[in-house]
Protein backbone atom coordinates (compact mmCIF):
# COMPACT_ATOMS: atom_id res chain seq x y z
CA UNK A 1 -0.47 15.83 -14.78
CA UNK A 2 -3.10 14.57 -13.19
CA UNK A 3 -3.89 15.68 -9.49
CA UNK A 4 -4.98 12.11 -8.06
CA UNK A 5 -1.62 10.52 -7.20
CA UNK A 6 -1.38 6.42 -6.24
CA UNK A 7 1.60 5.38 -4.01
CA UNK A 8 2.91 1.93 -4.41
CA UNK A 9 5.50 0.68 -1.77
CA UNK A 10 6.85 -2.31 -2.93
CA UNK A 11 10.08 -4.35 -1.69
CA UNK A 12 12.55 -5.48 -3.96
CA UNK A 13 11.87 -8.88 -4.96
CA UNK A 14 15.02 -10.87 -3.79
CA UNK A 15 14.78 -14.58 -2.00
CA UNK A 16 14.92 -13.91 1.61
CA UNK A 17 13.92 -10.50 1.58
CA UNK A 18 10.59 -10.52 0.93
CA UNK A 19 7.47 -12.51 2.99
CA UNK A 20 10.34 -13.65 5.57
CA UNK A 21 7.19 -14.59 7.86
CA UNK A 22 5.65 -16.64 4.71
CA UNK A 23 8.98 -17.96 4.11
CA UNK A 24 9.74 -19.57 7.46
CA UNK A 25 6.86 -21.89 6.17
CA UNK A 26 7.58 -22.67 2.55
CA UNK A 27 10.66 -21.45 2.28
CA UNK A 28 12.58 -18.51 0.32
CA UNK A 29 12.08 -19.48 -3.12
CA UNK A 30 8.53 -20.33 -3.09
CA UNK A 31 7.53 -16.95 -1.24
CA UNK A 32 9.42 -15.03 -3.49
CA UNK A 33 7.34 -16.53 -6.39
CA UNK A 34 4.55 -15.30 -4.16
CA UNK A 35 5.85 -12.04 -4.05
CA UNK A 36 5.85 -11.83 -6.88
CA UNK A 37 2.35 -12.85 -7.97
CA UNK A 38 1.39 -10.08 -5.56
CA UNK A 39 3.44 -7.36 -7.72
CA UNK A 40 1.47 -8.35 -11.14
CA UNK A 41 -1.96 -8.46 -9.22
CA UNK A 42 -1.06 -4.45 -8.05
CA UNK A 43 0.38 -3.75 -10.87
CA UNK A 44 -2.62 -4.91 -12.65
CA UNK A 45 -5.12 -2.80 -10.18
CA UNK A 46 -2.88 0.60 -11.13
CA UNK A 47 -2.82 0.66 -14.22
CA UNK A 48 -6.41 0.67 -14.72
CA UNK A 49 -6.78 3.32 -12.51
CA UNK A 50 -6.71 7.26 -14.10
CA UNK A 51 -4.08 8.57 -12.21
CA UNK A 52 -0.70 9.70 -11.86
CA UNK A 53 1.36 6.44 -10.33
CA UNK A 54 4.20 6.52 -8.06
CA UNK A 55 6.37 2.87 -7.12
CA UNK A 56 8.26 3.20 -4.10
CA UNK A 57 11.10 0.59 -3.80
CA UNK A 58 12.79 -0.30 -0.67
CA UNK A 59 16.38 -0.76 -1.37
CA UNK A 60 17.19 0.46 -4.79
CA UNK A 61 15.51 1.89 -7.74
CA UNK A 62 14.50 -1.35 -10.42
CA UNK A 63 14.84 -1.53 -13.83
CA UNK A 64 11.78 -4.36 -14.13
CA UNK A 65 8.23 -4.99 -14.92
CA UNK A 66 7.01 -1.68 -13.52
CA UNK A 67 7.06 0.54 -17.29
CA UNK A 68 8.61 3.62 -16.46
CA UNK A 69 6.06 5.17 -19.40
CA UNK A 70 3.31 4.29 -16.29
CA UNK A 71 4.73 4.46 -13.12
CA UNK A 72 7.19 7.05 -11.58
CA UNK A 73 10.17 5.20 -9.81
CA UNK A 74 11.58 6.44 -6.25
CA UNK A 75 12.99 5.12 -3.49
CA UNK A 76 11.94 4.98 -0.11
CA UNK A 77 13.31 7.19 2.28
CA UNK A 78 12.96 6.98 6.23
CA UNK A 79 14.07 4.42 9.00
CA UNK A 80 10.33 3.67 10.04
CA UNK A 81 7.68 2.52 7.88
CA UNK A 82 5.40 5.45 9.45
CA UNK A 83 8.76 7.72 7.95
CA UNK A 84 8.97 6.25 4.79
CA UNK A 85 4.53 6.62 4.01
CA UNK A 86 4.85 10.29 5.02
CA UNK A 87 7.93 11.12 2.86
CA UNK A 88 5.97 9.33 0.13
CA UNK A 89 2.57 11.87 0.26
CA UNK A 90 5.00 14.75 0.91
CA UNK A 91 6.94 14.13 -2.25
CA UNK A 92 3.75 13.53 -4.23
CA UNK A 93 1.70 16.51 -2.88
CA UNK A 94 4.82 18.70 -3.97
CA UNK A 95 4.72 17.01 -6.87
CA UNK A 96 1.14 18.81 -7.51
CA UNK A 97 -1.06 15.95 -6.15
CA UNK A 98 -4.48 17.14 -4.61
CA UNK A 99 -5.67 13.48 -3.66
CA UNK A 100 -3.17 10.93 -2.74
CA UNK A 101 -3.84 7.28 -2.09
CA UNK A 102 -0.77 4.95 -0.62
CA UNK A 103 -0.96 1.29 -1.27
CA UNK A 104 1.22 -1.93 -0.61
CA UNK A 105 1.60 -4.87 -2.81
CA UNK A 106 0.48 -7.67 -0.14
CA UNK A 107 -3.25 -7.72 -1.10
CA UNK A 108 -4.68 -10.03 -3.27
CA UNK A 109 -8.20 -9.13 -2.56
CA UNK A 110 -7.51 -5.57 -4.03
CA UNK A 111 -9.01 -4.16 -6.60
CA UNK A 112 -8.98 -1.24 -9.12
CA UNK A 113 -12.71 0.05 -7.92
CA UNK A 114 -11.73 -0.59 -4.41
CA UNK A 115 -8.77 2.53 -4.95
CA UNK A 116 -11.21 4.02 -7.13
CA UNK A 117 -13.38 4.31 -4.76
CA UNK A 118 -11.32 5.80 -2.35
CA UNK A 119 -10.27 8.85 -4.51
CA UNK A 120 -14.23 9.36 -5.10
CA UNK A 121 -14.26 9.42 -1.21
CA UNK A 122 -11.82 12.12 -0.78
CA UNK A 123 -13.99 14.34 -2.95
CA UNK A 124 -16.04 14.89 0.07
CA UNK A 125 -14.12 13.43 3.13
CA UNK A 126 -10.68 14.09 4.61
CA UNK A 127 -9.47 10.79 4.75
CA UNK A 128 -10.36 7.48 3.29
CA UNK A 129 -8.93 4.29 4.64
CA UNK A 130 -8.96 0.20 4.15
CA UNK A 131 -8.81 -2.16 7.08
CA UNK A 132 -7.00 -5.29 6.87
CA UNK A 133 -7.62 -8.03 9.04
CA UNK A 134 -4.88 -7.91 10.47
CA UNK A 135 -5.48 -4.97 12.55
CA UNK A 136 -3.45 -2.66 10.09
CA UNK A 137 -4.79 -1.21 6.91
CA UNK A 138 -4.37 -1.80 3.13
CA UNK A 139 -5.24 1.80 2.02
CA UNK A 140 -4.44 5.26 3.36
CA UNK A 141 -5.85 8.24 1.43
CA UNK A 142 -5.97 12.20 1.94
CA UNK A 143 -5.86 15.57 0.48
CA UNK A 144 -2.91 17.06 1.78
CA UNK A 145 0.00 16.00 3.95
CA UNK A 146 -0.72 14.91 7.69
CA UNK A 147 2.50 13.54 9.09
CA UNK A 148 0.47 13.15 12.79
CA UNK A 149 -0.69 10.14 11.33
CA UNK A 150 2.87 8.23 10.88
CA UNK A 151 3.74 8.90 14.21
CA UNK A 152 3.38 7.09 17.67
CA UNK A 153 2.13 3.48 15.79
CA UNK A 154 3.40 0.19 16.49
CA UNK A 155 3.85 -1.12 12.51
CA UNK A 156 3.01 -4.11 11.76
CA UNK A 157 0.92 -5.04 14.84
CA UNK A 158 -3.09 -5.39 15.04
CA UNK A 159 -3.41 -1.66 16.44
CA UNK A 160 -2.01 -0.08 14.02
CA UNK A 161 -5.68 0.82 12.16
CA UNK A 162 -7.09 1.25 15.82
CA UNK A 163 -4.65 4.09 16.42
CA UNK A 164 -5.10 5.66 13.03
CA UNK A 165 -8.93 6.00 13.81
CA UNK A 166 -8.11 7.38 17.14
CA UNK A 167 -5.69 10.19 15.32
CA UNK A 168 -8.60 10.91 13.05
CA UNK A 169 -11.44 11.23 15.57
CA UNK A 170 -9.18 13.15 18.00
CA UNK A 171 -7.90 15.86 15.15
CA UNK A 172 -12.33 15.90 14.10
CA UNK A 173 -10.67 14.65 10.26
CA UNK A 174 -13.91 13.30 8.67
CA UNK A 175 -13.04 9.58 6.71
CA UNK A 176 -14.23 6.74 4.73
CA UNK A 177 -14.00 3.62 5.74
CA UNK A 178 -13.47 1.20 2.80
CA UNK A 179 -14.24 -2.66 3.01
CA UNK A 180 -12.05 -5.09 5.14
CA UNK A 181 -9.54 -7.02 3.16
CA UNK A 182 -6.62 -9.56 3.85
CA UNK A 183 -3.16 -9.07 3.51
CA UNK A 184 -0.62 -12.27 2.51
CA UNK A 185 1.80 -12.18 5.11
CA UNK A 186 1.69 -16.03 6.82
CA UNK A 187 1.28 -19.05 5.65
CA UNK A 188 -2.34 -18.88 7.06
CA UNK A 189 -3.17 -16.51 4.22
CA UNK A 190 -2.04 -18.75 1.43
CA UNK A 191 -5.57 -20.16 0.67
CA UNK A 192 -6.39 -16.49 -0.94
CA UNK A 193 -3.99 -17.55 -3.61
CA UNK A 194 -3.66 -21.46 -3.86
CA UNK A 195 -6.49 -21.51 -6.80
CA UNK A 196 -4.38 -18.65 -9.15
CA UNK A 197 -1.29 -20.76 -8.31
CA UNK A 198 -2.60 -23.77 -9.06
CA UNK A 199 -1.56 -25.80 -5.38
């Protein structure tokens, strides 16, 4: 098996349950057809990536477009976000990884080079990790399990990358930073897509 290991959280794609603050603008239907736009493009970026690949649902384990020849299938487990990432690189570093990378399925900007990239960084740094502009981050790398790094973080608030650095800098973890992307969260981030969805 190979030793670099991609994490994929994704949410199970049900009306109302996924880009609630998208939603409140264009309703349930039409931000689940977002949703899942945003699950191909990821999909897309994996599989051209050589690595072992992990999807992480939120609720229950999906029999869908994620092959199960490609992608191993688990389910979250945790009651924070922060939780649920650090399960994820414990059970893949068991599982024999050396370099794990953790991604969403929110960015539309993301591509295969940019995770690429990232497992080329951890050949020589601790740590690499994507900003969003949001304050958060798209990408979370590292060679071997640092659970210090899920704790103490407001998810899903504009410190959240801020406070990462911090952990690194304090604990002397050398990192990459990778380039700044968006996430699709609000209604403000739509224009990323209208052109693929042809509004």
């Amino acid at each position: 098996m190979n030793e670099k290991h991609l994490i994929i959280f994704v949410k199970n794609p049900v009306a109302g349950r996924v880009k609630t603050r998208l939603a409140a603008g264009i309703g349930n239907q039409k931000a689940l057809e977002i949703y899942l736009h945003l699950l191909a493009i990821t999909r897309t970026v994996a599989t051209k990536i050589n690595c072992t690949r992990h999807v992480f649902y939120s609720d229950e384990i999906d029999s869908d477009e994620w092959d199960e020849d490609q992608f191993n299938k688990h389910l979250q487990k945790g009651d924070s976000l922060g939780d649920r990432m650090n399960n994820a690189f414990e059970t893949v570093f068991t599982l024999g990884a050396k370099k794990a990378v953790i991604i969403g399925s929110d960015c539309p900007e993301l591509t295969s080079e940019i995770v690429d990239s990232a497992f080329k960084a951890l050949a020589k740094k601790e740590i690499a990790i994507g900003p969003a502009k949001d304050g958060g981050y798209y990408l979370l790398g590292m060679q071997k399990p640092l659970p210090f790094l899920f704790d103490d973080k407001q998810w899903s608030t504009d410190s959240v990358f801020d406070d990462t650095i911090v952990d690194l800098m304090e604990n002397r973890l050398s990192y990459e930073r990778l380039p700044v992307l968006s996430d699709l969260d609000t209604i403000y981030d739509l224009h990323l897509l209208k052109g693929e969805l042809g509004n």
